[in-house]
C-alpha atoms as a PDB file:
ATOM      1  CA  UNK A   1      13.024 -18.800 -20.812  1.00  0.00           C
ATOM      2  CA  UNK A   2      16.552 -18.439 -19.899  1.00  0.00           C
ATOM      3  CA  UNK A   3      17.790 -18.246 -16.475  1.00  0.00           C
ATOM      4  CA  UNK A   4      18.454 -15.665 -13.930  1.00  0.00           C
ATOM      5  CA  UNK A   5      22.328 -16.134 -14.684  1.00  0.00           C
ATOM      6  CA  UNK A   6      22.127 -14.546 -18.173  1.00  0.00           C
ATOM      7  CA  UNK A   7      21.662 -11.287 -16.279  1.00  0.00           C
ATOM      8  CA  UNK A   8      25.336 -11.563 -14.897  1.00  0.00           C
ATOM      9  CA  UNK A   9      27.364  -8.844 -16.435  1.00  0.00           C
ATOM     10  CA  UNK A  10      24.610  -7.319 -18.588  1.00  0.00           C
ATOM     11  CA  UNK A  11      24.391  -3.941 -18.331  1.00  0.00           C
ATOM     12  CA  UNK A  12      20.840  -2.533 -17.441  1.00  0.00           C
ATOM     13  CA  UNK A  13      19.609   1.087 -16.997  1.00  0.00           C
ATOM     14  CA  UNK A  14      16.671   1.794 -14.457  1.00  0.00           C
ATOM     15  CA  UNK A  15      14.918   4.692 -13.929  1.00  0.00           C
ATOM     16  CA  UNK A  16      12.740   5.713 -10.801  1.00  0.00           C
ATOM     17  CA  UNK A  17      14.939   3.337  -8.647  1.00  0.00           C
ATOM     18  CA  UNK A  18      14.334   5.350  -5.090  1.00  0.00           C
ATOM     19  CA  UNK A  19      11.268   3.199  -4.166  1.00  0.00           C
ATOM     20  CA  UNK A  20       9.184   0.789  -5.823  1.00  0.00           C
ATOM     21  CA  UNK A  21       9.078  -1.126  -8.313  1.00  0.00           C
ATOM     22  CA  UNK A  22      12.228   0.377  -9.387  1.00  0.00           C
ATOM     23  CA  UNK A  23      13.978   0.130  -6.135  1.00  0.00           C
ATOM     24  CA  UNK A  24      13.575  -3.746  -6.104  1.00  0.00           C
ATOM     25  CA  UNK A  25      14.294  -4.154  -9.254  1.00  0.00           C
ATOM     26  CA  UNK A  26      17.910  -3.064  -8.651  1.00  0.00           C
ATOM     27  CA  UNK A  27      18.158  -5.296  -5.928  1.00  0.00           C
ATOM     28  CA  UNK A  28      17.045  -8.411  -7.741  1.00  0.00           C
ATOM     29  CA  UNK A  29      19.100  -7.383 -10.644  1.00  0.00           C
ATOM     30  CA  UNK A  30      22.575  -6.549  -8.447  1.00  0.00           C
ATOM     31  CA  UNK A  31      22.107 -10.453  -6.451  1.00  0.00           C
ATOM     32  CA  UNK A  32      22.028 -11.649 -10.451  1.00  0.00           C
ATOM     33  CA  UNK A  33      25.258 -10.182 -11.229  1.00  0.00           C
ATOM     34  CA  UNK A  34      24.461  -7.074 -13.283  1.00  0.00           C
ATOM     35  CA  UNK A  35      25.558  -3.982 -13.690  1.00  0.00           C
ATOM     36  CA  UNK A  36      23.232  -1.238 -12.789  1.00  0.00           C
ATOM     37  CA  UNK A  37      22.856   2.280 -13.733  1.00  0.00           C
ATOM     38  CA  UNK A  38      20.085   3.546 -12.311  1.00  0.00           C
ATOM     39  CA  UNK A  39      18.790   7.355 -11.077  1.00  0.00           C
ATOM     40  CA  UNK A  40      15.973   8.679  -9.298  1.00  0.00           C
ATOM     41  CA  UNK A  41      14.984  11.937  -7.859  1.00  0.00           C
ATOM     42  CA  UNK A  42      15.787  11.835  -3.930  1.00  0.00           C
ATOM     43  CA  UNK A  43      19.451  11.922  -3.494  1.00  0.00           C
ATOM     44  CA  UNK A  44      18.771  10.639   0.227  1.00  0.00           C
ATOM     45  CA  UNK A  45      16.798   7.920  -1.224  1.00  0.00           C
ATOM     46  CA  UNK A  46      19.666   7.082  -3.748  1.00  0.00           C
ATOM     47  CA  UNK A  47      22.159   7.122  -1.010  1.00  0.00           C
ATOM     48  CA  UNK A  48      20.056   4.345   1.314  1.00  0.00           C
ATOM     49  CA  UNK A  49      19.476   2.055  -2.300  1.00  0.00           C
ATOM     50  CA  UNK A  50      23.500   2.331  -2.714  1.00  0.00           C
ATOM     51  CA  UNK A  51      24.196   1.668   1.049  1.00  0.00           C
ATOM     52  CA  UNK A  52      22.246  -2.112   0.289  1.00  0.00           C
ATOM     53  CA  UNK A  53      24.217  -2.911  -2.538  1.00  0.00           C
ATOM     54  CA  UNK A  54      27.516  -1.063  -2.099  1.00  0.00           C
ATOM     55  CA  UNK A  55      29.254  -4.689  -0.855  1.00  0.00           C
ATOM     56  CA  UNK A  56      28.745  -5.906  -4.235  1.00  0.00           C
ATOM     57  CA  UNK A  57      31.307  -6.115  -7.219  1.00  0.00           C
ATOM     58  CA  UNK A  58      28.860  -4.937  -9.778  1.00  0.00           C
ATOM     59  CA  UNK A  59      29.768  -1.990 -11.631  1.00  0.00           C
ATOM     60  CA  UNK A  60      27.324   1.048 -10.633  1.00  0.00           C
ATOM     61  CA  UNK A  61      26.600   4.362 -12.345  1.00  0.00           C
ATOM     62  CA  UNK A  62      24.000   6.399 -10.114  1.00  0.00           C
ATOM     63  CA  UNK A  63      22.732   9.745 -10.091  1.00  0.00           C
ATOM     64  CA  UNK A  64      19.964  11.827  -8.621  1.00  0.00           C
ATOM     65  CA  UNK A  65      18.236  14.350 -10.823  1.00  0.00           C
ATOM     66  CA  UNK A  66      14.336  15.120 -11.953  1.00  0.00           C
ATOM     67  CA  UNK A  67      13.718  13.076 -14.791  1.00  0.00           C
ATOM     68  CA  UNK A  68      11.895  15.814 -16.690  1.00  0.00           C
ATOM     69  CA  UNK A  69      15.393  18.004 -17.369  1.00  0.00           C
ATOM     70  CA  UNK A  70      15.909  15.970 -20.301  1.00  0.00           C
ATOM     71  CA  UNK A  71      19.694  16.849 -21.064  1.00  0.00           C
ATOM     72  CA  UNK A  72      20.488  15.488 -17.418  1.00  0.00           C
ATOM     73  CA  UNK A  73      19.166  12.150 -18.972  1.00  0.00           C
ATOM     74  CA  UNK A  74      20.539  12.338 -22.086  1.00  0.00           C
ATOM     75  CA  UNK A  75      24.091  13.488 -20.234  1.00  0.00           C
ATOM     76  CA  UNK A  76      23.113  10.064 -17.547  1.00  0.00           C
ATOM     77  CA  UNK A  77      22.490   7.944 -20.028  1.00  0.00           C
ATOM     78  CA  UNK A  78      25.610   8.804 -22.373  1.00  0.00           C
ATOM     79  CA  UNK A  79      27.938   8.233 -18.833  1.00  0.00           C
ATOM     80  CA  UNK A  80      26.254   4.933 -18.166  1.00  0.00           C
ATOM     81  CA  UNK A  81      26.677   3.934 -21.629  1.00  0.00           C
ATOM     82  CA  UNK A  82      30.479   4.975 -21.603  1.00  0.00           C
ATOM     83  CA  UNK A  83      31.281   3.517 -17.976  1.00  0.00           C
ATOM     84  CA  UNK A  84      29.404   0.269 -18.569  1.00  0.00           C
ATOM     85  CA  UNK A  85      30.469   0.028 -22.115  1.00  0.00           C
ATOM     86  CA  UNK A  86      26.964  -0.563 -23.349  1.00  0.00           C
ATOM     87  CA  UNK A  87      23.050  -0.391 -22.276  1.00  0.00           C
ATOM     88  CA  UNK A  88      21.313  -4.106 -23.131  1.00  0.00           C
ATOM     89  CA  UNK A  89      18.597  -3.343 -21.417  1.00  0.00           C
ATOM     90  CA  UNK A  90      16.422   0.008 -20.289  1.00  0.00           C
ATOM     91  CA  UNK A  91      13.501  -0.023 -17.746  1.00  0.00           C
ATOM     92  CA  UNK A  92      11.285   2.661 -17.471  1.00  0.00           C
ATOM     93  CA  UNK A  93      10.138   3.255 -13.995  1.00  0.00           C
ATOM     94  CA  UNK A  94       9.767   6.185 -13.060  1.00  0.00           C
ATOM     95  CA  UNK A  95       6.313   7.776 -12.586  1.00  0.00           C
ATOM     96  CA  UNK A  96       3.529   9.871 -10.862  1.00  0.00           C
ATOM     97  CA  UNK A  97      -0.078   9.582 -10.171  1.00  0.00           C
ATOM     98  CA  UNK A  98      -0.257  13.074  -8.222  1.00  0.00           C
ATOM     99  CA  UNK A  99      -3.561  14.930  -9.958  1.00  0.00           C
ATOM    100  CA  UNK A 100      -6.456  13.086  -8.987  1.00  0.00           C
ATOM    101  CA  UNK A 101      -9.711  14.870  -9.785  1.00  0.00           C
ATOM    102  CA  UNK A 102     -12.852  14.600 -12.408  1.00  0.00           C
ATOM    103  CA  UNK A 103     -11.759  15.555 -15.845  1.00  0.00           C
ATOM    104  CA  UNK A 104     -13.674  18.893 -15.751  1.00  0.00           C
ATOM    105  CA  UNK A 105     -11.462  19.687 -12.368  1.00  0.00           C
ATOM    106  CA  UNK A 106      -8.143  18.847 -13.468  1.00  0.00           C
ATOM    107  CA  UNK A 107      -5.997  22.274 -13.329  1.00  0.00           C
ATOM    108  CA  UNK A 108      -4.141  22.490 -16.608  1.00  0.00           C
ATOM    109  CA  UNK A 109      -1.061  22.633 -15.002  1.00  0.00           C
ATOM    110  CA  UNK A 110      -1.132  19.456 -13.342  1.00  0.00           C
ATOM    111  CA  UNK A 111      -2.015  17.768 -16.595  1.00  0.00           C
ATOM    112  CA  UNK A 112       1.259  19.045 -18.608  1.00  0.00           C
ATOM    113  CA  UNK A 113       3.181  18.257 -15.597  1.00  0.00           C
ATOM    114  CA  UNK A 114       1.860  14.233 -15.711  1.00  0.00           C
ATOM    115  CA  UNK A 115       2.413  14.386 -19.038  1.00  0.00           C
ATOM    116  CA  UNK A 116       6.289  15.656 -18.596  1.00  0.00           C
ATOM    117  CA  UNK A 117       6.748  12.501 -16.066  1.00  0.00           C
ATOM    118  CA  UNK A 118       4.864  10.053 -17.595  1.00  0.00           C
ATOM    119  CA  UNK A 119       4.858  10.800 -21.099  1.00  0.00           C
ATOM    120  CA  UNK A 120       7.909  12.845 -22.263  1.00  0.00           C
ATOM    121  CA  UNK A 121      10.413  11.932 -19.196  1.00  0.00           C
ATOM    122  CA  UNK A 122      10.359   7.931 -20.636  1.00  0.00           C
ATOM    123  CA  UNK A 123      10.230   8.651 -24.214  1.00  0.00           C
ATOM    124  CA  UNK A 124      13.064  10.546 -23.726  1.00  0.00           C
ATOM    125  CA  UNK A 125      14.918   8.002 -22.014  1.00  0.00           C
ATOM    126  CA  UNK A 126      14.144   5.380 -24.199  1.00  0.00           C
ATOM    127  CA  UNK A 127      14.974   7.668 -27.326  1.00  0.00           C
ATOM    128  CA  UNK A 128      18.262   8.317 -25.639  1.00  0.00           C
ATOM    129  CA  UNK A 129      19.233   4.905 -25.223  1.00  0.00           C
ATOM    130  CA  UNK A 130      18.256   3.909 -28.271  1.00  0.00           C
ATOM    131  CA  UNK A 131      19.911   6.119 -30.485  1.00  0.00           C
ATOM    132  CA  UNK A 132      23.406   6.594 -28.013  1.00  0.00           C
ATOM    133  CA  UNK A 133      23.582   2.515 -27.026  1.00  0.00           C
ATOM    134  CA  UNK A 134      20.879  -0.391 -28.301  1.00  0.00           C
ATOM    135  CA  UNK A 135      21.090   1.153 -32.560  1.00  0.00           C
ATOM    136  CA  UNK A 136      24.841   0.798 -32.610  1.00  0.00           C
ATOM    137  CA  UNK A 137      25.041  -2.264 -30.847  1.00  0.00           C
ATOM    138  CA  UNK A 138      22.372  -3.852 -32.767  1.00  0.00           C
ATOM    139  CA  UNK A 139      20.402  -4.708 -30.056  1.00  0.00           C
ATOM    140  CA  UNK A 140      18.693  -4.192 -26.624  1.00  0.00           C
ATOM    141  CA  UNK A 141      15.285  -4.493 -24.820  1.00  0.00           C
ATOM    142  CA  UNK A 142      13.300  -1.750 -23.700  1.00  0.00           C
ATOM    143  CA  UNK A 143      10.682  -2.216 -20.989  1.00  0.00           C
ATOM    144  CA  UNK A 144       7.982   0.449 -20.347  1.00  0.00           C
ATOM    145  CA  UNK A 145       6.015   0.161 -16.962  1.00  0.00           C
ATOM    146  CA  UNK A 146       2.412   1.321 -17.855  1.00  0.00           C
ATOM    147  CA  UNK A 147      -0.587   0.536 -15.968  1.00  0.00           C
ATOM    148  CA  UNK A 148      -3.461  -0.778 -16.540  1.00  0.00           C
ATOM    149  CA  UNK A 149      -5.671   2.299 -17.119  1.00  0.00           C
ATOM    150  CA  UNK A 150      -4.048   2.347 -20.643  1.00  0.00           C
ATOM    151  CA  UNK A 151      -6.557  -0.770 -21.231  1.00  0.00           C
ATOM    152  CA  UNK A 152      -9.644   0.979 -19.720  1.00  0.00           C
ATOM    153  CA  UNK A 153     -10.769   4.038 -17.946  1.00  0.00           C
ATOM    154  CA  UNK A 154     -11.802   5.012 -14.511  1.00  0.00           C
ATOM    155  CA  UNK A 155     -13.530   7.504 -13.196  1.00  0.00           C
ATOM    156  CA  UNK A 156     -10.767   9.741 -11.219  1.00  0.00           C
ATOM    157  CA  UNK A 157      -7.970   9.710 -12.642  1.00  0.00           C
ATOM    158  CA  UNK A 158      -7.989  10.958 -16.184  1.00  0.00           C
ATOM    159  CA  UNK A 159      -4.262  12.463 -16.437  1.00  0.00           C
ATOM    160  CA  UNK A 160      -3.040  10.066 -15.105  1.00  0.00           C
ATOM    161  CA  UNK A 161      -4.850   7.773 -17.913  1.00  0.00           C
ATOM    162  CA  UNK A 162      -4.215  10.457 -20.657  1.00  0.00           C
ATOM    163  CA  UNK A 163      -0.428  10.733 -19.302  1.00  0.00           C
ATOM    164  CA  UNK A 164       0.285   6.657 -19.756  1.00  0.00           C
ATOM    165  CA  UNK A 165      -1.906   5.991 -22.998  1.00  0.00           C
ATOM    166  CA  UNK A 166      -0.307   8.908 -24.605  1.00  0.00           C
ATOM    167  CA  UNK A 167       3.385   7.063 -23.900  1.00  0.00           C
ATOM    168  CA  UNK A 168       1.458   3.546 -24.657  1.00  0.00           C
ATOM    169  CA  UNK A 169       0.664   4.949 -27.875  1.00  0.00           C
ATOM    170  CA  UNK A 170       4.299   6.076 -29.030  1.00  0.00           C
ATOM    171  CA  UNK A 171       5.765   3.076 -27.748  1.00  0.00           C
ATOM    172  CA  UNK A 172       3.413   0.432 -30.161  1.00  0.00           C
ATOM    173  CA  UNK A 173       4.696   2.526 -33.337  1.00  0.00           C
ATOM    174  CA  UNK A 174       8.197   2.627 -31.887  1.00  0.00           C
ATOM    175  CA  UNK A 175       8.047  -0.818 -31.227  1.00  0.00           C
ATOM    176  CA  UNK A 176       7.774  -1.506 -34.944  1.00  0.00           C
ATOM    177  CA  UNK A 177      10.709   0.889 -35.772  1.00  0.00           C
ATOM    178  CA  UNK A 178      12.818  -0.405 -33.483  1.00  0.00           C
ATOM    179  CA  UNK A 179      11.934  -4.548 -34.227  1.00  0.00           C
ATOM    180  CA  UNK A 180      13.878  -3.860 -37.632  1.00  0.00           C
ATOM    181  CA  UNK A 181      17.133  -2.712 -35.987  1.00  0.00           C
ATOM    182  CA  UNK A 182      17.474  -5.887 -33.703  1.00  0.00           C
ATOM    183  CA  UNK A 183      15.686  -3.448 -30.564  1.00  0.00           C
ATOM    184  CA  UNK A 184      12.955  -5.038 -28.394  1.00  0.00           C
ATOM    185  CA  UNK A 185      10.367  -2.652 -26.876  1.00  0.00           C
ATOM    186  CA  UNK A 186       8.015  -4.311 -24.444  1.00  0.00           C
ATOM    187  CA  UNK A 187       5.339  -2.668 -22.066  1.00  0.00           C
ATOM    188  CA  UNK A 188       4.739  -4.023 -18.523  1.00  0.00           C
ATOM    189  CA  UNK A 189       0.738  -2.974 -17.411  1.00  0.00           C
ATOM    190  CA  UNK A 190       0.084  -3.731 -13.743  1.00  0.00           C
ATOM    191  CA  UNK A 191      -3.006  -3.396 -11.838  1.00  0.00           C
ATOM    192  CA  UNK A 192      -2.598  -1.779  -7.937  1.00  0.00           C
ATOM    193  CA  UNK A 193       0.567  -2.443  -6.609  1.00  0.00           C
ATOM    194  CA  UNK A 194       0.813  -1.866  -2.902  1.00  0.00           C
ATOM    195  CA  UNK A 195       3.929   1.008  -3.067  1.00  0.00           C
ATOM    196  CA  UNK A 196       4.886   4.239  -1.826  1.00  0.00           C
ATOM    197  CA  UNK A 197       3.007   5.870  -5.098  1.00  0.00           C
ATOM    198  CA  UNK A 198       0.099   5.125  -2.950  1.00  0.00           C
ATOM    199  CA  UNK A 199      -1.256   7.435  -0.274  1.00  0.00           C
ATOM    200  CA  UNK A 200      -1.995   4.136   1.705  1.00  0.00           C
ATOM    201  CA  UNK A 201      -1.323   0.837   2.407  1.00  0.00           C
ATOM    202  CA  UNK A 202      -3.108  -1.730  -0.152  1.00  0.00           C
ATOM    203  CA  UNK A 203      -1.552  -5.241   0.874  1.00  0.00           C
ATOM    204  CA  UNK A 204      -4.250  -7.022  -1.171  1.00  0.00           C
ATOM    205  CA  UNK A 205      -2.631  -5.258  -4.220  1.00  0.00           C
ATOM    206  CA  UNK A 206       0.392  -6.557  -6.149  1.00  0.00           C
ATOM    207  CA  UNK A 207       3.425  -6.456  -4.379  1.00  0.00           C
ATOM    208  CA  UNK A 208       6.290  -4.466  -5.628  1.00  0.00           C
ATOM    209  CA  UNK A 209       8.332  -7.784  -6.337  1.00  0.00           C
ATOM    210  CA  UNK A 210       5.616  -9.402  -8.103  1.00  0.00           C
ATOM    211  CA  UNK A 211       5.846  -7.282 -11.054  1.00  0.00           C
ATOM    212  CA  UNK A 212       9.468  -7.093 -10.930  1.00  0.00           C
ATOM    213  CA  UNK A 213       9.476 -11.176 -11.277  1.00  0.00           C
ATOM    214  CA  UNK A 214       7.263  -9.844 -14.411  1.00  0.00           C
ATOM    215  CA  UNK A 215       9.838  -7.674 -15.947  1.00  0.00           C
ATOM    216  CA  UNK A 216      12.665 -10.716 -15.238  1.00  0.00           C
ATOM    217  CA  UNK A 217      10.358 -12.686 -17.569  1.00  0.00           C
ATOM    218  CA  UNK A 218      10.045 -10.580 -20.074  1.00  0.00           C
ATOM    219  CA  UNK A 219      14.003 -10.056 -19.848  1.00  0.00           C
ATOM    220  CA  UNK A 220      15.075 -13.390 -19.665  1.00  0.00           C
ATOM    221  CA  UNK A 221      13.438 -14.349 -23.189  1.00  0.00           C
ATOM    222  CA  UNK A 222      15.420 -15.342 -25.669  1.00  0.00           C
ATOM    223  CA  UNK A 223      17.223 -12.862 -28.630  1.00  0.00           C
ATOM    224  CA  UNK A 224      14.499 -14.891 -31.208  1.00  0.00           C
ATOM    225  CA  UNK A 225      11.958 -14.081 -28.617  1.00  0.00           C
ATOM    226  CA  UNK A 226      10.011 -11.094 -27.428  1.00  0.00           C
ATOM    227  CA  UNK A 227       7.098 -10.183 -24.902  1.00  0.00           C
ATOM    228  CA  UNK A 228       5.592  -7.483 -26.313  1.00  0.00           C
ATOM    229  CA  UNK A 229       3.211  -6.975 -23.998  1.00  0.00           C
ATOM    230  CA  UNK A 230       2.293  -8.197 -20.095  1.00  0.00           C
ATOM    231  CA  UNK A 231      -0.573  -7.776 -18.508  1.00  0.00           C
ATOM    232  CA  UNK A 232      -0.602  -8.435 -13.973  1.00  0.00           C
ATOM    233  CA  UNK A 233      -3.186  -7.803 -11.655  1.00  0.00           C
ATOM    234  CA  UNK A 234      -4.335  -8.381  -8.349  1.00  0.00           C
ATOM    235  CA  UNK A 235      -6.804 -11.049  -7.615  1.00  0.00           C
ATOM    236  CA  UNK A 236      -8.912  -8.388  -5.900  1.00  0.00           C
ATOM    237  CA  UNK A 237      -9.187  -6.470  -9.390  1.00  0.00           C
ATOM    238  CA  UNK A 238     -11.743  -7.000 -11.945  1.00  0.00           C
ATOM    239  CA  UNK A 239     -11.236  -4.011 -14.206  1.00  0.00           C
ATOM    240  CA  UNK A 240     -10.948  -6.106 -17.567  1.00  0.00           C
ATOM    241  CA  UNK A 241     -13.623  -6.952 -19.931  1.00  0.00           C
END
């Protein structure tokens, strides 16, 4: 594995990087010298990430829109990749977990509007980058945050299972397309991670910088070499066969 220092002066794209997982990502990947584009949908929120790293020299692109009006991606994404001169990596953060009910009680609505977050809002980011950035360089990784209810169900929460599968899904057949054109795509599945997603505190869950040391890994592998896939959970979980 290569070290934290390749990250200086690669140019990486985040998404959902108010609070999180995505949040601290940006901060680990600013101390390692990169440049950051990254957008989320609370322009307060934005404006207290930029406050923490504004002292750096990194170049930033930032913006705060909803992530489901796809041409103020593609128009974020085509800015980034102009100011920055170049995408090498994307990661998808961004997500809700907001319609929690049996299957036979989930309003339709709710379920088309997981799907737009979870489903439709990455894919088009990572067909955006793709096609504007990582096809005519020849290169680039692309790492998905799923979850782990794409590897097995639980009672509760079935959009929010149909919502990430369905992107899961798209991303193993894209992952083939994109092998062939020098493009890594890579999913990250955690278990509970103790965020603001949740309603409460879980500190016996993963912490939000344990899966972004995750993501680092699967960054920080070789060009010859790719993570596909990585699987984290909490100690506390036992949700695996």
């Amino acid at each position: 594995m290569l070290g934290l220092d390749y990250l200086s002066n690669k140019n990486v794209l985040v998404t959902g990087a108010t609070s999180g997982i995505g949040k601290a990502l940006v901060i680990k990947l600013i101390n390692a010298g990169a440049n950051v584009a990254f957008c989320g949908r609370s322009a307060s929120k934005l404006d207290d990430l930029v406050s923490l790293i504004s002292e750096k020299n990194n170049q930033l692109v930032y913006e705060a829109f909803d992530i489901t009006e796809y041409q103020k991606v593609s128009d974020f994404i085509a800015r980034s990749n102009t100011q920055l001169a170049g995408i090498d990596y994307l990661v998808n953060c961004a997500g809700v977990n907001s319609a929690r009910a049996a299957v036979n009680e989930i309003e339709l609505g709710d379920l088309e509007w997981m799907i737009k977050v979870n489903m439709l809002a990455p894919f088009a980011c990572m067909k955006e980058v793709f096609n504007q950035a990582m096809l005519p360089q020849g290169a680039g990784s692309i790492i998905n945050v799923m979850s782990t209810v794409c590897l097995f169900s639980n009672q509760g929460i079935g959009a929010y299972t149909a919502s990430k599968s369905g992107f899961d899904a798209l991303t193993k057949v894209f992952r083939k397309e994109a092998r062939q054109h020098g493009v890594k795509v890579c999913n990250i599945y955690p278990g509970g991670v103790d965020t603001p997603f949740r309603e409460a505190d879980r500190p016996e869950y993963l912490a939000a910088d344990d899966v972004v040391s995750a993501i680092l890994t699967m960054m920080l592998q070789s060009p010859s070499s790719c993570v596909d896939e990585f699987v984290i959970r909490p100690m506390v979980e036992s949700n695996f066969s």
